[in-house]
C-alpha atoms as a PDB file:
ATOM      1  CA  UNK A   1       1.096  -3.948  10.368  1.00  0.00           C
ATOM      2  CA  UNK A   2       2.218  -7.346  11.067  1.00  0.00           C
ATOM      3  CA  UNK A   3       5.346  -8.271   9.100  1.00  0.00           C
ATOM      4  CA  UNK A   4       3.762 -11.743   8.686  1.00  0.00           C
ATOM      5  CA  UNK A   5       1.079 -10.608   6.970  1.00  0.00           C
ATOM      6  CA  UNK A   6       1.386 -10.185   3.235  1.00  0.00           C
ATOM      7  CA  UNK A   7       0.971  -7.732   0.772  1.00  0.00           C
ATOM      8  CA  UNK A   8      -0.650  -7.740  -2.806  1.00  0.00           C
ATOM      9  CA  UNK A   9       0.849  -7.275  -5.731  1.00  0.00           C
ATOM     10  CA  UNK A  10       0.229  -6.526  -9.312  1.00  0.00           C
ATOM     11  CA  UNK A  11       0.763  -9.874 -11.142  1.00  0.00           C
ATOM     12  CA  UNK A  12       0.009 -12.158  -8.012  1.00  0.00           C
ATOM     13  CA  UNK A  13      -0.822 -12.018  -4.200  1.00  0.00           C
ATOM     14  CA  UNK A  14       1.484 -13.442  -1.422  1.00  0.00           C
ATOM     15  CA  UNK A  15       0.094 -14.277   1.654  1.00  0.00           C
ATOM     16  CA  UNK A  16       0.294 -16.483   4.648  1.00  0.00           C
ATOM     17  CA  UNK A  17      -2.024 -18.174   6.643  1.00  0.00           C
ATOM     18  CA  UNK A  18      -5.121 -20.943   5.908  1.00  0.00           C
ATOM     19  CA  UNK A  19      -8.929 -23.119   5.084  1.00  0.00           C
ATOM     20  CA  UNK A  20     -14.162 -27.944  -0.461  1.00  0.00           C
ATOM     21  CA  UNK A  21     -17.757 -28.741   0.067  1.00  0.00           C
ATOM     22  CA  UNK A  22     -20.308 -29.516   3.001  1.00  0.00           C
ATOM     23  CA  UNK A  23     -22.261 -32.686   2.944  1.00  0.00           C
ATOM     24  CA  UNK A  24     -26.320 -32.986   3.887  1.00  0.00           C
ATOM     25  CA  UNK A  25     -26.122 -33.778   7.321  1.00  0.00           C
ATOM     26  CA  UNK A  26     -28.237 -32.746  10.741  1.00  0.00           C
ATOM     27  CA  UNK A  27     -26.580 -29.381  11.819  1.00  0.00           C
ATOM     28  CA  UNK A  28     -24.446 -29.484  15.083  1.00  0.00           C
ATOM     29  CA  UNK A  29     -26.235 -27.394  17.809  1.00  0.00           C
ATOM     30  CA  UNK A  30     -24.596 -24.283  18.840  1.00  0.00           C
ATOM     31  CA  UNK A  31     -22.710 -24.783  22.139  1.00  0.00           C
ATOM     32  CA  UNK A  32     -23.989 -23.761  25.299  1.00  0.00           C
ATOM     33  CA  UNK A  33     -23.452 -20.757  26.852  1.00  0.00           C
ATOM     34  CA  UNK A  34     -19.830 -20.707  28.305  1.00  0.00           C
ATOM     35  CA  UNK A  35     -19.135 -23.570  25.993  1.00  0.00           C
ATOM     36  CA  UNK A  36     -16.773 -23.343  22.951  1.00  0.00           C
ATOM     37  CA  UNK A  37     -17.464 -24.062  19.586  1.00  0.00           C
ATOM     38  CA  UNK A  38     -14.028 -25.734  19.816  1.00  0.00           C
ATOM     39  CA  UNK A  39     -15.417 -28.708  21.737  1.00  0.00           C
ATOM     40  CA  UNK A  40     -18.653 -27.989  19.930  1.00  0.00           C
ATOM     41  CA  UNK A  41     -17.273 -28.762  16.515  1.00  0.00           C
ATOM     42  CA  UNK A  42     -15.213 -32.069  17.644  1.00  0.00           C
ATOM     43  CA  UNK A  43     -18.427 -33.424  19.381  1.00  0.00           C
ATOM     44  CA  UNK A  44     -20.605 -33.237  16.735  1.00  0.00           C
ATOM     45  CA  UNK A  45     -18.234 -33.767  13.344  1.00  0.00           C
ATOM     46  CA  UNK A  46     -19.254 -31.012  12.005  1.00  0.00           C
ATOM     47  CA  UNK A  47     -18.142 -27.186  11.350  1.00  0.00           C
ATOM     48  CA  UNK A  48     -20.999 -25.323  10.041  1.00  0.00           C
ATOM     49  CA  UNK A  49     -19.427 -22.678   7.750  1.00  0.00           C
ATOM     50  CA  UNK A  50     -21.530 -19.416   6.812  1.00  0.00           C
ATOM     51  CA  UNK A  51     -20.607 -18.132   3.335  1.00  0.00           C
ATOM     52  CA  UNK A  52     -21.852 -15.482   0.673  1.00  0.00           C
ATOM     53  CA  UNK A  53     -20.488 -17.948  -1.969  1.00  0.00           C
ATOM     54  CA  UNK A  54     -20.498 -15.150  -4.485  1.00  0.00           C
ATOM     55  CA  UNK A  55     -17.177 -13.772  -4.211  1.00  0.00           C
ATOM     56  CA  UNK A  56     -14.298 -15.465  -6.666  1.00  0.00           C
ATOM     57  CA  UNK A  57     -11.489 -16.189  -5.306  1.00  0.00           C
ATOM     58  CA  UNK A  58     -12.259 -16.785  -2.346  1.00  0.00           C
ATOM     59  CA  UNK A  59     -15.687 -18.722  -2.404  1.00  0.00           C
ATOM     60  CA  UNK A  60     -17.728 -19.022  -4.828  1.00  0.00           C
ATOM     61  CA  UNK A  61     -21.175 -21.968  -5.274  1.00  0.00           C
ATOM     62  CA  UNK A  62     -21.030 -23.319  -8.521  1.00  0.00           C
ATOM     63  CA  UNK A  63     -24.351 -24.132 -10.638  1.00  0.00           C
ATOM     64  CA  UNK A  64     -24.035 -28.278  -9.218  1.00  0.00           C
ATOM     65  CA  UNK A  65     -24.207 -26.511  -5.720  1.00  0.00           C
ATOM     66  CA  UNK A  66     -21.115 -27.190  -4.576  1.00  0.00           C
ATOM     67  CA  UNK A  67     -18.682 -24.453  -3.437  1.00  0.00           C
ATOM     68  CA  UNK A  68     -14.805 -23.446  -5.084  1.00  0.00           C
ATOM     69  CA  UNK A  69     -12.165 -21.084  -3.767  1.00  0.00           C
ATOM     70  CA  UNK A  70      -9.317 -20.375  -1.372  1.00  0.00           C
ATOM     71  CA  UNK A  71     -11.281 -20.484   1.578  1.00  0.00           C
ATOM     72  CA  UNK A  72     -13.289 -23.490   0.581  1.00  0.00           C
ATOM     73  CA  UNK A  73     -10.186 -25.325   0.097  1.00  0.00           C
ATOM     74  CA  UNK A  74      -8.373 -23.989   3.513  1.00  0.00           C
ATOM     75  CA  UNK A  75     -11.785 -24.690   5.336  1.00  0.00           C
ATOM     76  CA  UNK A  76     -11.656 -28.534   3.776  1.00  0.00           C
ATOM     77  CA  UNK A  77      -7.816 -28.550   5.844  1.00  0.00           C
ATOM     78  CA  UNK A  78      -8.617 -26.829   9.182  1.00  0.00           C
ATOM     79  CA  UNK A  79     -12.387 -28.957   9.208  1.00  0.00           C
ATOM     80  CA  UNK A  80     -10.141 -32.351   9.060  1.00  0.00           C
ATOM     81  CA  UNK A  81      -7.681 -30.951  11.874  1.00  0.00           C
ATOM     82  CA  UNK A  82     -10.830 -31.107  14.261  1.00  0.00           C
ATOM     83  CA  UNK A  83     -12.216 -34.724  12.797  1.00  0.00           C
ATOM     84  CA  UNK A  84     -14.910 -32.523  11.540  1.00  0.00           C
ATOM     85  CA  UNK A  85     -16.983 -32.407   7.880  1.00  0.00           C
ATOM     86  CA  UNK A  86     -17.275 -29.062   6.507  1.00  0.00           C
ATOM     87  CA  UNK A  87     -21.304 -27.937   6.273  1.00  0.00           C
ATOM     88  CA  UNK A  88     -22.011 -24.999   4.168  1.00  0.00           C
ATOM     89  CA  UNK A  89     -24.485 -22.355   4.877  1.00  0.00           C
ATOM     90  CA  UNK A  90     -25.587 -20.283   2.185  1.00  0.00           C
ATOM     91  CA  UNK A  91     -25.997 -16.577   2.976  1.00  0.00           C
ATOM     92  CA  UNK A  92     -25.611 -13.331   2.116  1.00  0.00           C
ATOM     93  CA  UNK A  93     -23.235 -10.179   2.533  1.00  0.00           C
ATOM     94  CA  UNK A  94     -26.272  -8.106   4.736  1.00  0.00           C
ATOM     95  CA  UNK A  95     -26.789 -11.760   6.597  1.00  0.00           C
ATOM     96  CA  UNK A  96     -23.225 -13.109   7.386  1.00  0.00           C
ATOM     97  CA  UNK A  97     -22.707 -11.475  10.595  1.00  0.00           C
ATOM     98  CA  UNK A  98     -26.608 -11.606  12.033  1.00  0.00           C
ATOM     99  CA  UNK A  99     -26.354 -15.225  10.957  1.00  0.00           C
ATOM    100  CA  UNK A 100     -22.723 -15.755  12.832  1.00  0.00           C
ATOM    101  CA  UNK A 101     -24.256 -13.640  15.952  1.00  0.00           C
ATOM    102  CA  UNK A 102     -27.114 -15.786  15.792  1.00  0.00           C
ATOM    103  CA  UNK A 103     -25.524 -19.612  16.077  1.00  0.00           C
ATOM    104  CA  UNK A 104     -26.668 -20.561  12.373  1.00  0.00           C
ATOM    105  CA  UNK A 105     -22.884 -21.108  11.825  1.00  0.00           C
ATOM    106  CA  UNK A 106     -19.681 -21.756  13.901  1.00  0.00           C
ATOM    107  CA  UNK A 107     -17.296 -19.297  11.770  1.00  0.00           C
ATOM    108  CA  UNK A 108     -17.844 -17.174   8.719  1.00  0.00           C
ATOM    109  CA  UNK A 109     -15.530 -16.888   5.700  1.00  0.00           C
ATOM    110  CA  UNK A 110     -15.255 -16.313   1.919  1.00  0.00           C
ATOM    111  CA  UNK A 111     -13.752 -13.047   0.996  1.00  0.00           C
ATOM    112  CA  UNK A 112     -14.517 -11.065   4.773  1.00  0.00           C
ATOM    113  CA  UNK A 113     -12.755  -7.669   5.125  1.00  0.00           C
ATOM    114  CA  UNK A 114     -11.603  -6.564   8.712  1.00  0.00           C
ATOM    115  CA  UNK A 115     -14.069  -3.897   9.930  1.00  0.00           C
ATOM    116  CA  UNK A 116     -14.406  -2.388  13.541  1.00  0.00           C
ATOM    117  CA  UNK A 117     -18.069  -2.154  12.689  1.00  0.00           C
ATOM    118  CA  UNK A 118     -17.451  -6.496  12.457  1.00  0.00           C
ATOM    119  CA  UNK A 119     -15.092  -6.602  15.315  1.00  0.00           C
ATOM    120  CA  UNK A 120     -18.134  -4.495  17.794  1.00  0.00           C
ATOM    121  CA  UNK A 121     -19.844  -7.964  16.942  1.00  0.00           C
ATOM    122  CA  UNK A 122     -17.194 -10.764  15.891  1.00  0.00           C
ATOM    123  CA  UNK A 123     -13.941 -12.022  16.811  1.00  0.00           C
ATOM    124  CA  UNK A 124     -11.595 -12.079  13.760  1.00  0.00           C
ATOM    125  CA  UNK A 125      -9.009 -14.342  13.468  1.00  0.00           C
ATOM    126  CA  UNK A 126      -5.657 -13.800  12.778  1.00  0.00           C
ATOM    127  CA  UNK A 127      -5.322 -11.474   9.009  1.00  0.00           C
ATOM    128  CA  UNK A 128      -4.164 -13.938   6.317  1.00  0.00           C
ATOM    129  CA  UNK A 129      -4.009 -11.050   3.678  1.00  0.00           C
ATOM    130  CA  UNK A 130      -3.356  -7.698   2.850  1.00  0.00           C
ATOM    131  CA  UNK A 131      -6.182  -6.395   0.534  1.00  0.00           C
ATOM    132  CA  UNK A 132      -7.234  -3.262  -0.251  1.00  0.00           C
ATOM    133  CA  UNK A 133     -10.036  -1.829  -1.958  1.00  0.00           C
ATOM    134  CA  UNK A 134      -9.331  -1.413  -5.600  1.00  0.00           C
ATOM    135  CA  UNK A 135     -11.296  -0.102  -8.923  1.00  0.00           C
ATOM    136  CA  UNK A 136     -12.066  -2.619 -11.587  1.00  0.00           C
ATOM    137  CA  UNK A 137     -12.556  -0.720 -14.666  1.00  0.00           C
ATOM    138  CA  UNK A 138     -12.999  -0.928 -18.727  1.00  0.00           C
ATOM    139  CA  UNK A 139      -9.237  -1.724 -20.282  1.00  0.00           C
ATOM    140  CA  UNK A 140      -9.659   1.526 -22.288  1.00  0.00           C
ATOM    141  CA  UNK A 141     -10.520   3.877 -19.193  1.00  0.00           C
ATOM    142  CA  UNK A 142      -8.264   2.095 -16.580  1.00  0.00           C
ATOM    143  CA  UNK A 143      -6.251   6.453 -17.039  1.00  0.00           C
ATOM    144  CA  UNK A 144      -9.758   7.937 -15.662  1.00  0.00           C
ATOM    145  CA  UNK A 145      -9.768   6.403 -12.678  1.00  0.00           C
ATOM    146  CA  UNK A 146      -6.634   6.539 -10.786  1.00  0.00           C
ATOM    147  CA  UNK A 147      -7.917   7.853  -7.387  1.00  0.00           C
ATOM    148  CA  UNK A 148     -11.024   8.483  -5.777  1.00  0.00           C
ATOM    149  CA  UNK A 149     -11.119  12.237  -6.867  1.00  0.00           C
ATOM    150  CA  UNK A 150     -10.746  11.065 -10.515  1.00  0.00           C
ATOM    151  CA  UNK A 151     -13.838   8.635  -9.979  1.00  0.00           C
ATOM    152  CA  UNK A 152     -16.073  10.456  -7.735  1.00  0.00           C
ATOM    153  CA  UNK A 153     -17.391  13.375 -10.838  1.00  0.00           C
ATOM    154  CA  UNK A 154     -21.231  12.999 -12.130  1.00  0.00           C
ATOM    155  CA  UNK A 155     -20.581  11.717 -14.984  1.00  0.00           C
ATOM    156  CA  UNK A 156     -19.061   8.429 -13.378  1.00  0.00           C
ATOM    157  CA  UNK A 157     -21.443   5.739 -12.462  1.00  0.00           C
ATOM    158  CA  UNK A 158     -20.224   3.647  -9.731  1.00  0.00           C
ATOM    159  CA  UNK A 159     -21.774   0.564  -8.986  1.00  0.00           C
ATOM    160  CA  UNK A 160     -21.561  -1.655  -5.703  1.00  0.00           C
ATOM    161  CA  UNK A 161     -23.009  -4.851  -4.136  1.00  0.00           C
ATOM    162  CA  UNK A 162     -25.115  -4.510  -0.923  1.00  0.00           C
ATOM    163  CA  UNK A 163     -24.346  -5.507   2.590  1.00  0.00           C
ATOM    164  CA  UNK A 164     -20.572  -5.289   2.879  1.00  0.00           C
ATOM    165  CA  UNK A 165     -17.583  -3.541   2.763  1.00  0.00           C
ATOM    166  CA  UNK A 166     -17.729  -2.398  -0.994  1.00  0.00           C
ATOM    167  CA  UNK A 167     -20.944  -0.166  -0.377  1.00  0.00           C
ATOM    168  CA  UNK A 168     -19.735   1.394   2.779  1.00  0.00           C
ATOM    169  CA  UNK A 169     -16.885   2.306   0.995  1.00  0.00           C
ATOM    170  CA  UNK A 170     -18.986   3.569  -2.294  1.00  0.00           C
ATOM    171  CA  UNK A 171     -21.092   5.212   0.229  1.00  0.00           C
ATOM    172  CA  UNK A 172     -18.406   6.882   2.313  1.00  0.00           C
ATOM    173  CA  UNK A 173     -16.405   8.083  -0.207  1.00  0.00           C
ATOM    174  CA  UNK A 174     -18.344   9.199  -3.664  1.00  0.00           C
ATOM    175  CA  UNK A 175     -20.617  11.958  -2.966  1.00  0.00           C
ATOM    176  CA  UNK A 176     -20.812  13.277  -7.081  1.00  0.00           C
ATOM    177  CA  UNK A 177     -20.387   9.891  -8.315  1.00  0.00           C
ATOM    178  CA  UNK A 178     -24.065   8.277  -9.645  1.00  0.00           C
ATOM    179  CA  UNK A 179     -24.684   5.227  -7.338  1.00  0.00           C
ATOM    180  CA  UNK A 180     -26.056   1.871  -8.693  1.00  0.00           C
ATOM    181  CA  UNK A 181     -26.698  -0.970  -6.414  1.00  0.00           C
ATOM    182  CA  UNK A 182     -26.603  -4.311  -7.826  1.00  0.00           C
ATOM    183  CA  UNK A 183     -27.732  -6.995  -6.112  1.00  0.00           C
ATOM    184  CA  UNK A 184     -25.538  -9.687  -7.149  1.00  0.00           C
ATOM    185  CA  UNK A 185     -21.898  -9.976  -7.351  1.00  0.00           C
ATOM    186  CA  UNK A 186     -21.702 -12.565  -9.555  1.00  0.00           C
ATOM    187  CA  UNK A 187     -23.402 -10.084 -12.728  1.00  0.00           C
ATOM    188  CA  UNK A 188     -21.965  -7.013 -11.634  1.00  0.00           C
ATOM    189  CA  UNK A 189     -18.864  -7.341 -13.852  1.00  0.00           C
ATOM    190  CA  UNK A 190     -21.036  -7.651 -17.269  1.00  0.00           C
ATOM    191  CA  UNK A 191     -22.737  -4.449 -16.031  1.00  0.00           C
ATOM    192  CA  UNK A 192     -19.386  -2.798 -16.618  1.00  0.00           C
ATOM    193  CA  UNK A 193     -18.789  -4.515 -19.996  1.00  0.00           C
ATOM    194  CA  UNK A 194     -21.851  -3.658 -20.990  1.00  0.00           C
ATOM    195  CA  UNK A 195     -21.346  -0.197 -20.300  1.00  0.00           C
ATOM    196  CA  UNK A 196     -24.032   0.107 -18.261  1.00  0.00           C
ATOM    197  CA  UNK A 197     -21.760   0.926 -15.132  1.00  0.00           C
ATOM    198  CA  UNK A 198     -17.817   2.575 -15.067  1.00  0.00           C
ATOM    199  CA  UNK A 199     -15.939   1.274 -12.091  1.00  0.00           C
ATOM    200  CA  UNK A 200     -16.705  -1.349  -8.859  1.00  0.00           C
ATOM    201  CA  UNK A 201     -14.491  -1.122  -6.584  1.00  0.00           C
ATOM    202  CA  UNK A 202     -13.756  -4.152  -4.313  1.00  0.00           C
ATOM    203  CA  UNK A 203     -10.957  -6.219  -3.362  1.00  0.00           C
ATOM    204  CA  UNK A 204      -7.715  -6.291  -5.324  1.00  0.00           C
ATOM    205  CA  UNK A 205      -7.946 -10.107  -5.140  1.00  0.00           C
ATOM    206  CA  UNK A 206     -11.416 -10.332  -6.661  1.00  0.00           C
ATOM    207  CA  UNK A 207     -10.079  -7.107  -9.068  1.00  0.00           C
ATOM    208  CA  UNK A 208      -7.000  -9.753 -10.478  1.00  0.00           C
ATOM    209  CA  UNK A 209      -9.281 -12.486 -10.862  1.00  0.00           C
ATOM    210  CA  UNK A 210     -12.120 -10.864 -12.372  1.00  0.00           C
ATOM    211  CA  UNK A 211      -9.412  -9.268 -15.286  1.00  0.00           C
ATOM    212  CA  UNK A 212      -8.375 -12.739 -15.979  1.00  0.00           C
ATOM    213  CA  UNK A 213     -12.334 -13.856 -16.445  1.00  0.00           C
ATOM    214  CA  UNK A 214     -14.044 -10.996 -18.168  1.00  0.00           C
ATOM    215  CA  UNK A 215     -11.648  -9.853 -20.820  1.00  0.00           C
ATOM    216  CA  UNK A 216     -11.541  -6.115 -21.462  1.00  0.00           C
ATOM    217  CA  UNK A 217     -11.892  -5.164 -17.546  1.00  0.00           C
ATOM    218  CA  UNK A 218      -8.737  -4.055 -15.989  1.00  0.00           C
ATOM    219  CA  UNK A 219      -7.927  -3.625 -12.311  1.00  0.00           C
ATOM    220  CA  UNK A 220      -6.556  -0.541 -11.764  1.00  0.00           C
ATOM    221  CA  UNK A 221      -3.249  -0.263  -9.655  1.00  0.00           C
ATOM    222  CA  UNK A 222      -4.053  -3.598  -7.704  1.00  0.00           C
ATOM    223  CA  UNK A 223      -0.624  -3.000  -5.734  1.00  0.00           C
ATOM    224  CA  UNK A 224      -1.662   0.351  -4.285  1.00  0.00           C
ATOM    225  CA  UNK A 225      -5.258  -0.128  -3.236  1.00  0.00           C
ATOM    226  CA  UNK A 226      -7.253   3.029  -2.482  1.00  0.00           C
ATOM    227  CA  UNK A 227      -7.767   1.891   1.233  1.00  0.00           C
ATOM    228  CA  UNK A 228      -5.985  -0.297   2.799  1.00  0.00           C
ATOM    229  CA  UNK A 229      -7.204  -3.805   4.441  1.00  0.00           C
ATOM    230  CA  UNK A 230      -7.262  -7.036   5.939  1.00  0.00           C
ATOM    231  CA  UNK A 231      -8.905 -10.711   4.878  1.00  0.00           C
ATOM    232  CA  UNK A 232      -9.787 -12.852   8.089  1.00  0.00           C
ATOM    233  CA  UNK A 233     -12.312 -15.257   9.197  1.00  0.00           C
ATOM    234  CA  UNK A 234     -15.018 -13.966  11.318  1.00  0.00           C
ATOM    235  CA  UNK A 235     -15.655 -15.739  14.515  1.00  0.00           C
ATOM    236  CA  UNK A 236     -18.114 -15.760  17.397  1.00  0.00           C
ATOM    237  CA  UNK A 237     -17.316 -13.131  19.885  1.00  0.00           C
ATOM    238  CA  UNK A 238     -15.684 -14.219  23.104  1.00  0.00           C
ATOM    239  CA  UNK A 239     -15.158 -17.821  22.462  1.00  0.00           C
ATOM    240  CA  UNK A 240     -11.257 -17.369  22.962  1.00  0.00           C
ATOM    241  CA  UNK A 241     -10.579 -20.872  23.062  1.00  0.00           C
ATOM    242  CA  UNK A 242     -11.634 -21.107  19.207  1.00  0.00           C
ATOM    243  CA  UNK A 243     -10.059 -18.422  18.074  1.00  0.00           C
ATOM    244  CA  UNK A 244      -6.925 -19.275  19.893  1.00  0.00           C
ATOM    245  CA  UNK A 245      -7.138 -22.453  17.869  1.00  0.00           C
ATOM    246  CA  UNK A 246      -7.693 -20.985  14.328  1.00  0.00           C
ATOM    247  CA  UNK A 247      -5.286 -18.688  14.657  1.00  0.00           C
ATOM    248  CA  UNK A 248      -2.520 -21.882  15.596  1.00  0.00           C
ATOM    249  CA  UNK A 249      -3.928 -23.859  12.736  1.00  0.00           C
ATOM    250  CA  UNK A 250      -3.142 -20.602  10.484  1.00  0.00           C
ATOM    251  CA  UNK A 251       0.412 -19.831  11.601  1.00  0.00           C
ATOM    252  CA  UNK A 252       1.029 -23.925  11.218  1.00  0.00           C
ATOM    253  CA  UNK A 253      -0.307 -23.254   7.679  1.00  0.00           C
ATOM    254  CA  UNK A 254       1.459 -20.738   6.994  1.00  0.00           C
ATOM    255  CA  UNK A 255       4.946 -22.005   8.280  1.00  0.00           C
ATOM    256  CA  UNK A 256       5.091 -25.021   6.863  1.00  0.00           C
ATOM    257  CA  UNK A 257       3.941 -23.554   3.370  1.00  0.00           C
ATOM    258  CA  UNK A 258       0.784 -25.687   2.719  1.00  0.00           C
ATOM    259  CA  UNK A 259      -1.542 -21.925   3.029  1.00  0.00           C
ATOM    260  CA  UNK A 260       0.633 -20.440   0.401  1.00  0.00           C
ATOM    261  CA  UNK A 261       0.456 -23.242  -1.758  1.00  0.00           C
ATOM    262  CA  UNK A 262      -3.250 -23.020  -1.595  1.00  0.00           C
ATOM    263  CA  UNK A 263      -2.964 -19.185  -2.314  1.00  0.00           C
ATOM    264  CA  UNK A 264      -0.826 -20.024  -5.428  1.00  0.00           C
ATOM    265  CA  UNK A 265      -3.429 -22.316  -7.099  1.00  0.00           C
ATOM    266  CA  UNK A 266      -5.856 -19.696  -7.063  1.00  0.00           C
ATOM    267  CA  UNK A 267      -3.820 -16.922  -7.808  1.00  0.00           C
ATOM    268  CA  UNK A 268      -1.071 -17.317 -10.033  1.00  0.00           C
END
C-alpha cells in the first residue's frame, strides 16, 4: 500500500487527496474518439459528474436537489482548476459505471470503492482513502458481530443495497446469513433500528457517520475493517491525459493541506 494513502481510524479518518452543486446548463458532448475529456471539459465549461447521491459522507442530494459531501465539495475545487461548472448527474449504484462507459458523464464519484471488476472497465484515479468494509450494528449487539463468522449464522439478517460493492461483499461472503436487499441507502439504517434487519455492512466512513446520525447504531471496529479497501474517482478508460491530471490536482491537494481540510469538516 501506498504510504501516502491514509488509514481510518476509530474516532476520525485521515486521508489525503481531493473534489458543491451543478447548475442547469446544456451538457458538454463527450469528446471524440482519441480526444480527452481534459480538453473536453475546458472547451465546454463544464464537468459532468455522475453520482449515486445517496451515500453520506461522501455525496449525498438533499430534498432542495442540491448535492452535500466530501466529494461534492472536492469536485466544486478540481471543476474551478479547469474553468469548468460542476453538472450533476443523478444515478444509481447498478448505473454508475454503464453510465461512465457510456459518455453520460466525464468522471464518476461519491463514495466509489476500488474494484478490479471497475478497473476491467474504468480508470481509477489515484486512492484518496483507506476504507474498508465494516458492520454497522444495534449499540446493544455491536459483541455479536465481531467477524464475518460471528455474522454469517441463520438467525442473522443481513441487509445490503444493490449494485455495488456492499452486495458483492454480502453476497460473497454470508452463505447462512438471511439476505435482505433494500433498495435505498438512504432508509436502510431505520431498517436496523427498527429491528427489522441486524447488521449492513459498508464503508467505515459511511459506518462513523451513520453512528453519529441514527443514535443507537454502532459501527463495529471501524479501525479494522473486515476487508480492506480503497476510495477513488472512477474515470473513463484510456484517457491518460485526464487521469494524469486528476491525479496532479489530488497530490497538489493533498500537499498543500486544502484535501485534508475538506476531510476534517466532514469527519471530525
Amino acid at each position: 500500500m501506498r504510504s501516502c494513502t491514509p488509514s481510518i481510524g476509530l474516532t476520525f479518518i485521515a486521508a489525503a487527496a481531493a473534489l458543491l452543486s451543478g447548475c442547469a446548463m446544456a451538457p458538454a458532448a463527450a469528446p471524440a474518439a482519441g480526444a480527452s475529456h481534459l480538453d473536453a471539459v475546458q472547451k465546454a465549461a463544464v464537468l459532468r459528474i455522475c453520482t449515486p447521491g445517496d451515500y453520506k459522507p461522501f455525496s449525498f442530494q438533499k430534498p432542495d436537489g442540491a448535492f452535500e459531501g466530501i466529494d461534492v465539495d472536492l469536485m466544486a475545487g478540481f471543476s474551478a482548476s479547469l474553468g469548468a461548472k460542476p453538472e450533476w448527474v443523478k444515478t444509481t449504484w447498478a448505473n454508475l459505471l454503464p453510465d461512465l462507459s457510456a459518455g453520460k458523464c466525464d468522471i464518476a464519484v461519491g463514495g466509489v470503492s476500488v474494484t478490479t471488476d471497475r478497473q476491467k472497465r474504468a480508470f481509477f484515479s489515484t486512492p484518496y482513502m483507506v476504507n474498508g468494509k465494516t458492520p454497522i450494528a444495534r449499540c446493544a449487539d455491536v459483541a455479536k458481530y465481531q467477524s464475518v463468522a460471528a455474522i454469517d449464522k441463520p438467525s442473522v439478517r443481513v441487509i445490503f443495497n444493490p449494485g455495488g460493492s456492499n452486495e458483492r461483499f454480502a453476497r460473497a461472503n454470508f452463505k447462512q446469513a438471511k439476505l435482505t436487499l433494500h433498495g435505498e441507502n438512504v432508509t436502510i439504517f431505520d431498517e436496523i433500528l427498527a429491528n427489522r434487519a441486524d447488521v449492513f455492512v459498508t464503508e467505515a466512513a459511511e459506518a462513523i457517520t451513520q453512528q453519529k446520525l441514527k443514535p443507537g447504531l454502532c459501527a463495529v471496529n471501524p479501525d479494522k475493517p473486515l476487508q480492506y479497501g480503497e476510495m477513488a474517482w472512477m474515470l473513463p478508460r484510456d484517457d491518460v491525459a485526464f487521469k494524469s491530471y486528476v491525479d496532479q490536482w489530488l497530490h497538489l491537494q493533498q500537499a498543500g493541506g486544502d484535501f485534508q481540510r475538506t476531510m476534517d469538516r466532514w469527519l471530525k
